[in-house]
Protein backbone atom coordinates (compact mmCIF):
# COMPACT_ATOMS: atom_id res chain seq x y z
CA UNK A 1 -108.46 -28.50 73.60
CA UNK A 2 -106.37 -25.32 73.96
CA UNK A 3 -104.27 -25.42 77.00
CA UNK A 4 -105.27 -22.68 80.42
CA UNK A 5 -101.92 -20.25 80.39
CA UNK A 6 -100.99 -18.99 83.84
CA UNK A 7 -98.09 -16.09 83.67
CA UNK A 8 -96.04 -16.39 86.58
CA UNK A 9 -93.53 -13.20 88.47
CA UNK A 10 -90.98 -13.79 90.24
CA UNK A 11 -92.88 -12.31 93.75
CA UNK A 12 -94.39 -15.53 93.41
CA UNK A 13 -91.99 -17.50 94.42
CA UNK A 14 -90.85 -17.98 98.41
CA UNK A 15 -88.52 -20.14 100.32
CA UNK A 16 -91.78 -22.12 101.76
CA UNK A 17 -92.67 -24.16 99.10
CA UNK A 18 -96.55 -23.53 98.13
CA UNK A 19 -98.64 -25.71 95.84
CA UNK A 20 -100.32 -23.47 93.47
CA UNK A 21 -102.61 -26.00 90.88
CA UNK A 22 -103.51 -29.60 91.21
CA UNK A 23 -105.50 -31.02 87.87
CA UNK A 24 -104.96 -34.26 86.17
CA UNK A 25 -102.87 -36.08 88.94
CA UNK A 26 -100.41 -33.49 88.60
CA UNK A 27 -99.43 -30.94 90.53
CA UNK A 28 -97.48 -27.99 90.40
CA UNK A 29 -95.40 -25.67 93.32
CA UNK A 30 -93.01 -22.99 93.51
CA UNK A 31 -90.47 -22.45 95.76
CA UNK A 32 -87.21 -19.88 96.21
CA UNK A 33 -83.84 -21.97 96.82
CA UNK A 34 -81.63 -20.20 99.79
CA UNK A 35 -79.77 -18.66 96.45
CA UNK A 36 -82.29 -16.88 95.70
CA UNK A 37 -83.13 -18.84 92.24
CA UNK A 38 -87.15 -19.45 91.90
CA UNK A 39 -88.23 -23.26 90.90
CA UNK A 40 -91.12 -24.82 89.87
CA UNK A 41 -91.99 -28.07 91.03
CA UNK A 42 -94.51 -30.65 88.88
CA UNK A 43 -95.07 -34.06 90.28
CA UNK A 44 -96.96 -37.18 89.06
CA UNK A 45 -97.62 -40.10 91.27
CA UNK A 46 -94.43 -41.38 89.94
CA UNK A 47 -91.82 -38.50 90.85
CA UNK A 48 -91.42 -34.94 89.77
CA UNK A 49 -89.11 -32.20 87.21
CA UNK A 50 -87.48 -29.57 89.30
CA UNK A 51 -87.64 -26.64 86.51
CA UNK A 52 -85.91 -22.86 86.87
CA UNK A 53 -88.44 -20.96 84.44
CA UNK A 54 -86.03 -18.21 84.75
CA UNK A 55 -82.10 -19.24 84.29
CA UNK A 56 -81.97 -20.43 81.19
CA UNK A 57 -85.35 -22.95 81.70
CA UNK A 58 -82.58 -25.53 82.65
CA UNK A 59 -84.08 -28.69 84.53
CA UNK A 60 -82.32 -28.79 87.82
CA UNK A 61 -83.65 -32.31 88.89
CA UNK A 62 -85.73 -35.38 88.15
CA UNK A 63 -86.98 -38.17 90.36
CA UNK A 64 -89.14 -41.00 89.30
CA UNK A 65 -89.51 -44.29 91.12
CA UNK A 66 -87.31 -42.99 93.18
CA UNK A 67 -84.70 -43.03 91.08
CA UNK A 68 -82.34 -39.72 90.72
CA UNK A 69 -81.80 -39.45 87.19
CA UNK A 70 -79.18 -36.36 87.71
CA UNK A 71 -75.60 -35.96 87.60
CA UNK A 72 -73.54 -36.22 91.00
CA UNK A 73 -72.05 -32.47 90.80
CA UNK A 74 -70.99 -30.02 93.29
CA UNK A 75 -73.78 -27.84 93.81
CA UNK A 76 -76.46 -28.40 96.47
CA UNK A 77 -78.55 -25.87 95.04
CA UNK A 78 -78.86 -23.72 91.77
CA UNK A 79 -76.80 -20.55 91.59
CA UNK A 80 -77.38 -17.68 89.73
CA UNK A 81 -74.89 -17.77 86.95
CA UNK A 82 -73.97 -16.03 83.95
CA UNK A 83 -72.11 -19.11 82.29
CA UNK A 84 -72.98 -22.81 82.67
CA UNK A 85 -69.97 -23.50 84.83
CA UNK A 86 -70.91 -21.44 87.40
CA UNK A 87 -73.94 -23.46 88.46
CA UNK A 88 -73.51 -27.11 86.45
CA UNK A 89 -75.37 -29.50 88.59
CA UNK A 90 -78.53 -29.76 86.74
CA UNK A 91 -79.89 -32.23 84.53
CA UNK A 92 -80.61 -30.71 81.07
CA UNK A 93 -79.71 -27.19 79.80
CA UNK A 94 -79.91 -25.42 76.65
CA UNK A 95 -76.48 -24.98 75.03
CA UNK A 96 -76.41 -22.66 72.07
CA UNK A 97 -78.09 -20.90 70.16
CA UNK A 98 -75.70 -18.45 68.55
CA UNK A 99 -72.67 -20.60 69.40
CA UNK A 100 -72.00 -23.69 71.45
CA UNK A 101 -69.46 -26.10 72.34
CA UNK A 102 -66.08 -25.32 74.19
CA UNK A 103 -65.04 -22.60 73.04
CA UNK A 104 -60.89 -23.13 71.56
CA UNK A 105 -58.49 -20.63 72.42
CA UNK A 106 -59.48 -18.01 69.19
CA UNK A 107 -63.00 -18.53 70.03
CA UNK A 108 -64.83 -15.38 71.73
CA UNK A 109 -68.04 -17.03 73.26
CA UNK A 110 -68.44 -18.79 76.74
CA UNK A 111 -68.71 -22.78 77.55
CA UNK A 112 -71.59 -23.57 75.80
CA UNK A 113 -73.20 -20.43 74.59
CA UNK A 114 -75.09 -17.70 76.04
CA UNK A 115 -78.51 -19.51 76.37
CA UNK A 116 -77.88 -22.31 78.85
CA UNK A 117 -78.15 -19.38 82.42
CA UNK A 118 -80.22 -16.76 80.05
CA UNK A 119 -82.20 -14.44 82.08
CA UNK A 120 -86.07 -15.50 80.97
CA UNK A 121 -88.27 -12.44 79.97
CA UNK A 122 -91.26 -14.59 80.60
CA UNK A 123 -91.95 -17.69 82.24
CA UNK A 124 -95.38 -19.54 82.54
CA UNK A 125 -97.37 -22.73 83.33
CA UNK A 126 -99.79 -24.16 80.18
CA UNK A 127 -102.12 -27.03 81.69
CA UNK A 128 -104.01 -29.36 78.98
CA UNK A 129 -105.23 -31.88 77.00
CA UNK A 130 -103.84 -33.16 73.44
CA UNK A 131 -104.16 -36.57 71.72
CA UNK A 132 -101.60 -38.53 74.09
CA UNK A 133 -104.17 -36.61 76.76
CA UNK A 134 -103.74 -34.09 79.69
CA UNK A 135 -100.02 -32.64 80.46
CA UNK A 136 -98.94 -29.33 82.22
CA UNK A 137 -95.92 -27.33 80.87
CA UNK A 138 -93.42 -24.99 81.85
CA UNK A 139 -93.36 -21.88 79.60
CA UNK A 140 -90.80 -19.38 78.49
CA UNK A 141 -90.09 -16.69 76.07
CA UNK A 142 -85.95 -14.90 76.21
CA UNK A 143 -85.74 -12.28 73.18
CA UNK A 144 -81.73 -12.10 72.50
CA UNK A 145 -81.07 -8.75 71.14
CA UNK A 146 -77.86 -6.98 70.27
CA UNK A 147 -77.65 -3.66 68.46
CA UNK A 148 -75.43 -4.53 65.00
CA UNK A 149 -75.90 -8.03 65.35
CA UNK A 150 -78.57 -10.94 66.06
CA UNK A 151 -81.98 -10.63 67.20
CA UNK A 152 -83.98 -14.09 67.73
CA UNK A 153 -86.85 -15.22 70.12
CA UNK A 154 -86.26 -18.36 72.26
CA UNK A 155 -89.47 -20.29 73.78
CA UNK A 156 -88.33 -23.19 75.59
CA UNK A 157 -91.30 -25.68 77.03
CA UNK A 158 -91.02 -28.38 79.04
CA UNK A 159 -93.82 -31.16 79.25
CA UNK A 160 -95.05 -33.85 82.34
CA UNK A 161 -98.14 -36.04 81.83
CA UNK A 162 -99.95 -37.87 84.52
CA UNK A 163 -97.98 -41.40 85.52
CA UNK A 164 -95.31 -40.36 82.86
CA UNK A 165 -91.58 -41.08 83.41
CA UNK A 166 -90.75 -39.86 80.41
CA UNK A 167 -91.31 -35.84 79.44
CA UNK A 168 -90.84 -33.49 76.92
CA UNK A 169 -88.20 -30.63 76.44
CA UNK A 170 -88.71 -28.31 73.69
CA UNK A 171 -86.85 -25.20 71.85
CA UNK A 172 -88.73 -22.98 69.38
CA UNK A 173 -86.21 -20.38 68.18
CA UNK A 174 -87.46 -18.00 65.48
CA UNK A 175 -84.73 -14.87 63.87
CA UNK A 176 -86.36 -11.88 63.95
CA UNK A 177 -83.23 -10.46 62.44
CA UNK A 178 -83.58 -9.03 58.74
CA UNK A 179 -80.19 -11.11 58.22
CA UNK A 180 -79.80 -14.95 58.46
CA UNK A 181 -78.25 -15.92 62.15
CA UNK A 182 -75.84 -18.64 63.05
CA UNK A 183 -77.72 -21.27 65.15
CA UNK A 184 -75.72 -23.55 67.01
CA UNK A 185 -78.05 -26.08 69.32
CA UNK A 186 -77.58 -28.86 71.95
CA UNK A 187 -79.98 -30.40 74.25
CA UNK A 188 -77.46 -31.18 76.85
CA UNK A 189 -78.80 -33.81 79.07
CA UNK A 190 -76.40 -34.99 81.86
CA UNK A 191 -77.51 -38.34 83.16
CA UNK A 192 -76.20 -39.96 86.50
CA UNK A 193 -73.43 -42.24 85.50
CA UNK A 194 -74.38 -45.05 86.82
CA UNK A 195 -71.60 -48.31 87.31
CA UNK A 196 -72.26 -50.92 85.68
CA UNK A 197 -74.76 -50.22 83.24
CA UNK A 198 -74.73 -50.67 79.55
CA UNK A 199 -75.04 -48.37 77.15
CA UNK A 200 -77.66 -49.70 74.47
CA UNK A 201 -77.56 -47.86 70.98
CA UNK A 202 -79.00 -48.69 67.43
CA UNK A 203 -75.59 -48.38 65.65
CA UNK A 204 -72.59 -50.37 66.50
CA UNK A 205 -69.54 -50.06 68.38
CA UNK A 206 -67.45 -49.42 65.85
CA UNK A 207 -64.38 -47.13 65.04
CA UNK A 208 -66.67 -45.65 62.29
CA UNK A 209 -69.93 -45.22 64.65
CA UNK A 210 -68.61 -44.98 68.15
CA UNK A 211 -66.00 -42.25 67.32
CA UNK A 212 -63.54 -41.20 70.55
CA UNK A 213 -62.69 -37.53 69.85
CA UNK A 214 -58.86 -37.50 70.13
CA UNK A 215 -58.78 -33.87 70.33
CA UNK A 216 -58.35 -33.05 73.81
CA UNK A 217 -59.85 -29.68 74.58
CA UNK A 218 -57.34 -26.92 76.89
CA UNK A 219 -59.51 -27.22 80.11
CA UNK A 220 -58.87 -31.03 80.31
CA UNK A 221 -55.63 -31.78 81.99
CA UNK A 222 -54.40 -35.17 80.40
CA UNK A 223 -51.62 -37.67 81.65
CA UNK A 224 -49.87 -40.07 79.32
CA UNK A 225 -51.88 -42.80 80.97
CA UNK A 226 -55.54 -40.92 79.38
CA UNK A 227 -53.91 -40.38 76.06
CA UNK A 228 -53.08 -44.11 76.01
CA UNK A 229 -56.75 -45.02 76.54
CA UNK A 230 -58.21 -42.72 74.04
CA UNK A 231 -55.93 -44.22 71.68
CA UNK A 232 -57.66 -47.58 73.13
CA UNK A 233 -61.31 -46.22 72.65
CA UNK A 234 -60.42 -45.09 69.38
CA UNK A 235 -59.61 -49.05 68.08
CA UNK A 236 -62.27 -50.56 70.20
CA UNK A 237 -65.25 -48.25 70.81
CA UNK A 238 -67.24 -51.22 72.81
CA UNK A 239 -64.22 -50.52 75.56
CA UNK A 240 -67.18 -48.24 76.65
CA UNK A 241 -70.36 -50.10 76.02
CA UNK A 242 -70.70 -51.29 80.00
CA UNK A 243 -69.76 -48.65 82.38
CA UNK A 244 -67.34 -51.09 84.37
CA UNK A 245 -64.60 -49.06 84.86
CA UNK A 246 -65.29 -45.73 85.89
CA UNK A 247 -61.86 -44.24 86.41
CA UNK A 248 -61.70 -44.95 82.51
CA UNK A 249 -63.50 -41.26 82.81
CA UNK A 250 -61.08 -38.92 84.73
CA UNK A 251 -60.36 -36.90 82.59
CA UNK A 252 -63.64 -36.96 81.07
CA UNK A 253 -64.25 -38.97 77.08
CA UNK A 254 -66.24 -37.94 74.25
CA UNK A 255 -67.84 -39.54 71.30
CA UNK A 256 -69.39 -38.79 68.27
CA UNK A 257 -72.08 -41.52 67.58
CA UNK A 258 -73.35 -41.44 63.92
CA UNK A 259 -74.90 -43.77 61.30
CA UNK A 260 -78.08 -43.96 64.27
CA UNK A 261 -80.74 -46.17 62.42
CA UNK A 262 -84.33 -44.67 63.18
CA UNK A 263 -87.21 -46.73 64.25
CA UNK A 264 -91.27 -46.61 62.07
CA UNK A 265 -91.49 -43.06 63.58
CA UNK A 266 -88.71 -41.70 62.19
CA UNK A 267 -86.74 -40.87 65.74
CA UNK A 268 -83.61 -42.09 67.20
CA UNK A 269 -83.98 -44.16 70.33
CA UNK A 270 -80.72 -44.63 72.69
CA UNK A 271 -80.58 -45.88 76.54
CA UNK A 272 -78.48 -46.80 79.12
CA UNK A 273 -80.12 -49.78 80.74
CA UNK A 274 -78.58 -50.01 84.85
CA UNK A 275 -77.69 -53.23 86.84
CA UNK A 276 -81.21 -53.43 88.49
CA UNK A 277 -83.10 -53.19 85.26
CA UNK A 278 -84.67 -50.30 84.85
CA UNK A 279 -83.28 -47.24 82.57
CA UNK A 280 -82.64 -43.91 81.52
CA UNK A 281 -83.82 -43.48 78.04
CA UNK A 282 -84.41 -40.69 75.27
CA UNK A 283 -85.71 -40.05 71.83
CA UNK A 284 -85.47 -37.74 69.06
CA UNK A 285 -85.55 -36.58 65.17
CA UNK A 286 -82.37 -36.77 63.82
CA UNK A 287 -83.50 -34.55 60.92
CA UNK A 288 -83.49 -31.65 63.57
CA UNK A 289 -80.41 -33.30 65.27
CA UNK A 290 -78.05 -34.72 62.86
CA UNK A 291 -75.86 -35.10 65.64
CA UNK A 292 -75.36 -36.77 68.67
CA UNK A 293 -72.43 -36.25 71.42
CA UNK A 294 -71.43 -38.81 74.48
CA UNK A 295 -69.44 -37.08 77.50
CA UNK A 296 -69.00 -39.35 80.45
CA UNK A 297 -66.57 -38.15 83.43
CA UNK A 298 -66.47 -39.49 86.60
CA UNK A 299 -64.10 -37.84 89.60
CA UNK A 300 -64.68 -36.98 93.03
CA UNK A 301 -66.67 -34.10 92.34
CA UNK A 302 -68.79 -35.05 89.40
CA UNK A 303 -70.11 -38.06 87.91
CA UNK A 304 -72.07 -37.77 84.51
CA UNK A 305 -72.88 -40.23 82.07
CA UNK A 306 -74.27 -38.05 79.04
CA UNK A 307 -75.10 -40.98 77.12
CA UNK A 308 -76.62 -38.78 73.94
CA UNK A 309 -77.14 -35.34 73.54
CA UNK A 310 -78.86 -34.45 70.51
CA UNK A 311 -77.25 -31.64 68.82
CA UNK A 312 -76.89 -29.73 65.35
CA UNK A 313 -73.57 -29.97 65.75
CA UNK A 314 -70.57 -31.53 67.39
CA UNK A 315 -69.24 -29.08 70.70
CA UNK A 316 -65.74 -28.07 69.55
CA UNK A 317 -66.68 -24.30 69.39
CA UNK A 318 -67.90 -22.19 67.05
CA UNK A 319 -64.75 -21.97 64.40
CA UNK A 320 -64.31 -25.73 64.52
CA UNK A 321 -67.54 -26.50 64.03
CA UNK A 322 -67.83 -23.40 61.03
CA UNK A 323 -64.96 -24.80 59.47
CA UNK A 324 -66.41 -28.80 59.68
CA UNK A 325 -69.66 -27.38 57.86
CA UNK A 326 -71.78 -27.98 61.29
CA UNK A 327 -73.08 -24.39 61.84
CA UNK A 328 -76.58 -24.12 60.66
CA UNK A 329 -78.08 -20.90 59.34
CA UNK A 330 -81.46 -20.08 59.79
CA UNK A 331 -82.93 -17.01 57.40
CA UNK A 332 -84.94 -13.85 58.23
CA UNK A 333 -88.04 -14.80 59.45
CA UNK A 334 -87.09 -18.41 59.60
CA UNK A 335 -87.88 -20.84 62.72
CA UNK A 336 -86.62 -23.78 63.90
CA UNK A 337 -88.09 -26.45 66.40
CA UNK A 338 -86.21 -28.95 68.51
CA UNK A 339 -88.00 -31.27 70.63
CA UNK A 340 -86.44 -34.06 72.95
CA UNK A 341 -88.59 -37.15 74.97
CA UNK A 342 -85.90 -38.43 77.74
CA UNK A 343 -86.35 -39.59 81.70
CA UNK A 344 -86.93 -42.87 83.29
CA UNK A 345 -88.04 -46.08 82.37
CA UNK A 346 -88.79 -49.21 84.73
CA UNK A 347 -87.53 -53.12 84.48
CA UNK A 348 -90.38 -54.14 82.33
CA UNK A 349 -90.79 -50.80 80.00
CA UNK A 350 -86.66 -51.09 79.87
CA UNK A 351 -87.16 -54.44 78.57
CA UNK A 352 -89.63 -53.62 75.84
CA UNK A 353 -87.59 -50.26 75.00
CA UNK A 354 -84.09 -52.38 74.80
CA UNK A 355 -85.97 -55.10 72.36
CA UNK A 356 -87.25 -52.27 69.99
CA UNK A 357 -83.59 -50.65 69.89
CA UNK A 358 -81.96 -53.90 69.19
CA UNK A 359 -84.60 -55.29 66.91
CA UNK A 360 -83.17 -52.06 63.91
């Protein structure tokens, strides 16, 4: 069945929230935040995706169960931002696509990219029926264009189903360049860090598959105390395994988890499993993501337990990454398709989902 597309204008958008479609027990509103950035709203009978269809498609919230699956940030609304930084309280973004990472000191692009706060040409709702049965998605289309340099169309979708916990977000990227294009990528997905809870992934936690980047990029501010601990981490990954100790994370830790093993569908399953039960889980290809990245930080003003973004590359910046062999190029013409299943899983389905992981 071929989905019903709705565009959607900004003018469409208030500060009174209005429901404007109700099919398949989900339904969808808008609403303006004080800010002045417009939001879309789908719910299920199990919670609801805040989405901005037009900075950057990043999702701003998530609910399910009642759960908050979001970082604790700063930011009691959405801003309107040229860089990530100026507005990171959400709980996915898309980092990339020309470069990504943070950017060293010789590096010319901003914290994660241009992509993650990029002003949407088009934004949309798609509502519809496929073999796993009816969903409703949020649409967009940015065309990137720069006279002497790259040209490439984004289209970034995300995806609720009725009762679902778990939902889609997608990248399309095609280079309508006549030259090949750089593409850097990272589905940045900052879970709430939540004490106590244990990280669950299908590779061990091991020096050679739990790696602690030792690295320490300019913005974080170390003390002899953090250096001491990454040295720690680096020995004994499994330091980090149960989220025990959160002042372990100020300054923030990274890690590089590789050697994933893949379950009968080919995709990567990881989840961090919390002291009542339940869990925040996601899944992926990691043909399209060879790479995945942990950042966990926990201060006063933000607490984030990034558990695995799935990347096509690690998030040094551009040159680092370039010189490591991580930078993909993607020829005239060429496209490339990301797609990520993450959110919220309860006691039982956590239980199931935890079994599977640990049964590879």
């Amino acid at each position: 069945m071929h989905p019903v597309s709705f565009a959607l204008r900004k003018s469409f958008f208030t500060a009174d929230e209005r429901t404007v479609a109700k099919t398949a027990g989900i339904e969808v509103s808008l609403f303006r935040y004080d800010s002045g950035v417009e939001a879309i709203r789908l719910a299920n009978a199990r919670g609801h995706l805040v989405v901005l269809p037009f900075l950057g498609q990043m999702i701003w919230d998530a609910v399910f169960d009642g759960v908050d699956l979001t970082m604790a940030n700063m930011f009691s609304m959405p801003r309107p931002a040229d860089v990530i930084v100026g507005t990171y309280g959400c709980l996915a973004y898309h980092s990339g696509l020309l470069r990504n990472g943070c950017p060293s000191p010789a590096d010319d692009h901003p914290p994660h990219g241009e992509m993650p706060c990029a002003p949407m040409d088009q934004a949309g709702l798609d509502v519809g029926e496929d073999a796993e049965g009816p969903f409703v998605a949020v649409t967009g289309a940015r065309e990137y264009v720069m006279g002497f340099g790259a040209h490439y169309i984004a289209r970034p979708r995300v995806i609720l189903r009725p009762m679902a916990t778990l939902f889609d977000i997608i990248m399309d990227v095609e280079n309508r360049s006549c030259d090949a294009m750089d593409l850097m990528y990272m589905c940045h997905v900052n879970f709430a860090f939540c004490e106590g809870a244990r990280i669950i992934q299908p590779a061990p936690f091991s020096p050679a598959a739990t790696v602690v980047r030792t690295v320490v990029p300019g913005h974080v501010k170390t003390t002899p105390e953090y250096l001491g601990f990454i040295d720690a981490l680096a020995k004994d990954p499994s330091l980090m395994e149960v989220l025990d100790v959160p002042e372990r994370y100020n300054p923030e830790q990274v890690f590089y988890i590789r050697g994933l093993r893949v379950g009968a569908d080919g995709l990567v399953r990881q989840m961090m499993r919390r002291t009542q039960g339940d869990a925040f889980h996601i899944a992926y290809d990691p043909k399209t993501f060879p790479h995945t990245v942990r950042w966990v930080l926990v201060n006063g003003d933000q607490k984030v337990c990034a558990f695995a973004s799935p990347a096509t590359c690690e998030p040094e910046g551009y040159l680092a990454e370039r010189k490591k062999g991580h930078v993909r190029s993607l020829p005239s013409g060429g496209a490339a398709h990301f797609a990520v299943r993450l959110g919220y899983l309860d006691a039982e389905a956590a239980a199931r989902a935890e079994q599977t992981i640990r049964a590879l």
